[in-house]
C-alpha atoms as a PDB file:
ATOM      1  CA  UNK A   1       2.486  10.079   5.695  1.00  0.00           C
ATOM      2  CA  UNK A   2       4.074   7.010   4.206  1.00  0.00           C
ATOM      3  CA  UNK A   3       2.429   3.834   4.307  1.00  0.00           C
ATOM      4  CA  UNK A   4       3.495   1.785   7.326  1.00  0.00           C
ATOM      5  CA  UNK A   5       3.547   5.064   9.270  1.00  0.00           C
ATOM      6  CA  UNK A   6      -0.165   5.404   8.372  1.00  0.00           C
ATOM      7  CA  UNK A   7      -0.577   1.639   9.528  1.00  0.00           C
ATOM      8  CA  UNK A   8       1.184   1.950  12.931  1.00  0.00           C
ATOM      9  CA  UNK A   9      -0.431   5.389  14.023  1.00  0.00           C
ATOM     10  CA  UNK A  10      -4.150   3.643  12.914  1.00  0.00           C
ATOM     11  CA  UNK A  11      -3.503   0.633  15.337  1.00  0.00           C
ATOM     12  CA  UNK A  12      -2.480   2.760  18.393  1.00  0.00           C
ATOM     13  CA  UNK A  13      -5.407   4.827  17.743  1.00  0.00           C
ATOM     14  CA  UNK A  14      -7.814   1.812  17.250  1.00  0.00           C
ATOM     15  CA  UNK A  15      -6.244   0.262  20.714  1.00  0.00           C
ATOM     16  CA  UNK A  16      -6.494   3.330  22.406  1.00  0.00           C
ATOM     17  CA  UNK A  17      -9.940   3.771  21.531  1.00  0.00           C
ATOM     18  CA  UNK A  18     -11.312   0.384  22.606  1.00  0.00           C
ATOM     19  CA  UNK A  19      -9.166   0.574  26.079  1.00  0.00           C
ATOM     20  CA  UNK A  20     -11.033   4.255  26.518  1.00  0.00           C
ATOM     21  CA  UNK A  21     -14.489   3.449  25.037  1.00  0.00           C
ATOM     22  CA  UNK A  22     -13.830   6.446  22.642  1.00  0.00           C
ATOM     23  CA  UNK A  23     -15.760   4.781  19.655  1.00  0.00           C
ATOM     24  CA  UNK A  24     -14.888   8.035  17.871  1.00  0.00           C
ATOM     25  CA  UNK A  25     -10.997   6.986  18.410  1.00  0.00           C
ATOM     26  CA  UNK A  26     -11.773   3.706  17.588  1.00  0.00           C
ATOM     27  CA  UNK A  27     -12.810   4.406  13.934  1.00  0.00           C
ATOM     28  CA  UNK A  28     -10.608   6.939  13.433  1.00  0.00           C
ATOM     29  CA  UNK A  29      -7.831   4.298  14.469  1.00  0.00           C
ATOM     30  CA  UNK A  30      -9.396   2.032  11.794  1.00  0.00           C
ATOM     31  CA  UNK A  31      -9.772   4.684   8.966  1.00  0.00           C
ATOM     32  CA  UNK A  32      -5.843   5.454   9.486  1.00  0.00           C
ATOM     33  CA  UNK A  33      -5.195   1.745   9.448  1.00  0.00           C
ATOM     34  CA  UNK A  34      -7.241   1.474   5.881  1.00  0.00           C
ATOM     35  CA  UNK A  35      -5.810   4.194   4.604  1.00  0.00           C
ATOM     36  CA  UNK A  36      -2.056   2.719   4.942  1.00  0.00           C
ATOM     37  CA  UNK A  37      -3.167  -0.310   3.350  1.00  0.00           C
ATOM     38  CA  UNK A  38      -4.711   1.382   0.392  1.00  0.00           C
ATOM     39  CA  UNK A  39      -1.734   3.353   0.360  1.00  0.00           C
ATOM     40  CA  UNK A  40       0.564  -0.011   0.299  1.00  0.00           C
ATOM     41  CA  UNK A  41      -1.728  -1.599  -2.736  1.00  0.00           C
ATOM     42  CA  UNK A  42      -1.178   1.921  -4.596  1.00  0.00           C
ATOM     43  CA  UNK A  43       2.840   1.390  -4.391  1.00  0.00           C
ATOM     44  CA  UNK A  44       2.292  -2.105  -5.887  1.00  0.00           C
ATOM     45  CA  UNK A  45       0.231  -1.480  -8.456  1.00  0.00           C
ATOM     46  CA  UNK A  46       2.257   1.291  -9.569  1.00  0.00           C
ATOM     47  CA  UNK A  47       5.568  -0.992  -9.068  1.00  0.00           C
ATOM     48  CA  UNK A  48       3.920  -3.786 -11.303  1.00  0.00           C
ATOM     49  CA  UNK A  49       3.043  -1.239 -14.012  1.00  0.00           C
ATOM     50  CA  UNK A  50       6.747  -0.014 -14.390  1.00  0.00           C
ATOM     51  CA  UNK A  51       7.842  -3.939 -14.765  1.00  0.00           C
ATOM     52  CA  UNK A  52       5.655  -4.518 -16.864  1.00  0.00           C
ATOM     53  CA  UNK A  53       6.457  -1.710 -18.910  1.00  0.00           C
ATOM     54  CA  UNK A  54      10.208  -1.911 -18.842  1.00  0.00           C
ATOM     55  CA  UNK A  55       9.500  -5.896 -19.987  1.00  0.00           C
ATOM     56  CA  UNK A  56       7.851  -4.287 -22.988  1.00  0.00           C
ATOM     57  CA  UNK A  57      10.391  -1.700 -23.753  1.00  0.00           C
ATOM     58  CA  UNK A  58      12.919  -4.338 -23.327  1.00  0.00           C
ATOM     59  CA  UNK A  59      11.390  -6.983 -25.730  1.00  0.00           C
ATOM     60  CA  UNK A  60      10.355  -3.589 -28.508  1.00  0.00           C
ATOM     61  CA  UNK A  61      14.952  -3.118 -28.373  1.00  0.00           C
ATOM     62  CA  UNK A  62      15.251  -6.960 -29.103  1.00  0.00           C
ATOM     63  CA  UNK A  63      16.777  -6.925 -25.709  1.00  0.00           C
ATOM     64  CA  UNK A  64      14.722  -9.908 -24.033  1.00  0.00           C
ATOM     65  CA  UNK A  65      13.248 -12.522 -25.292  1.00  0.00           C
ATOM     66  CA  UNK A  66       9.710 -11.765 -25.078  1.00  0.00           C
ATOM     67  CA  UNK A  67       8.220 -15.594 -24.349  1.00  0.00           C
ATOM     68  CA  UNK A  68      10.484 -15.984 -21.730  1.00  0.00           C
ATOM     69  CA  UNK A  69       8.922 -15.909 -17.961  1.00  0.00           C
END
């Protein structure tokens, strides 16, 4: 599952949990929750890493000026 979906099914199992008493729920809800978020910092790092290489590839064709931010 995708990241936000991940996110949103964690929180109604962490809520549900703690309204029940179902401690089991409860960190299951949490786990879910983590895991979207880890997913979400995964998707950025990988995002920054393409920039960062098309920035290179750009400035190895002379096509950008490579001291320019």
């Amino acid at each position: 599952m995708g990241e936000w979906t991940d996110k949103a099914k964690g929180k109604v199992k962490e809520t549900v949990g703690v309204a029940t008493g179902d401690r089991s729920l409860e960190a299951e809800g949490k786990a879910d929750t983590l895991k979207g978020k880890v997913k979400g910092v995964v998707e950025d790092v990988k995002h920054a890493i393409k920039d960062k290489s098309d920035e290179r590839e750009e400035v190895r064709r002379g096509d950008a000026d490579p001291y320019q931010r």
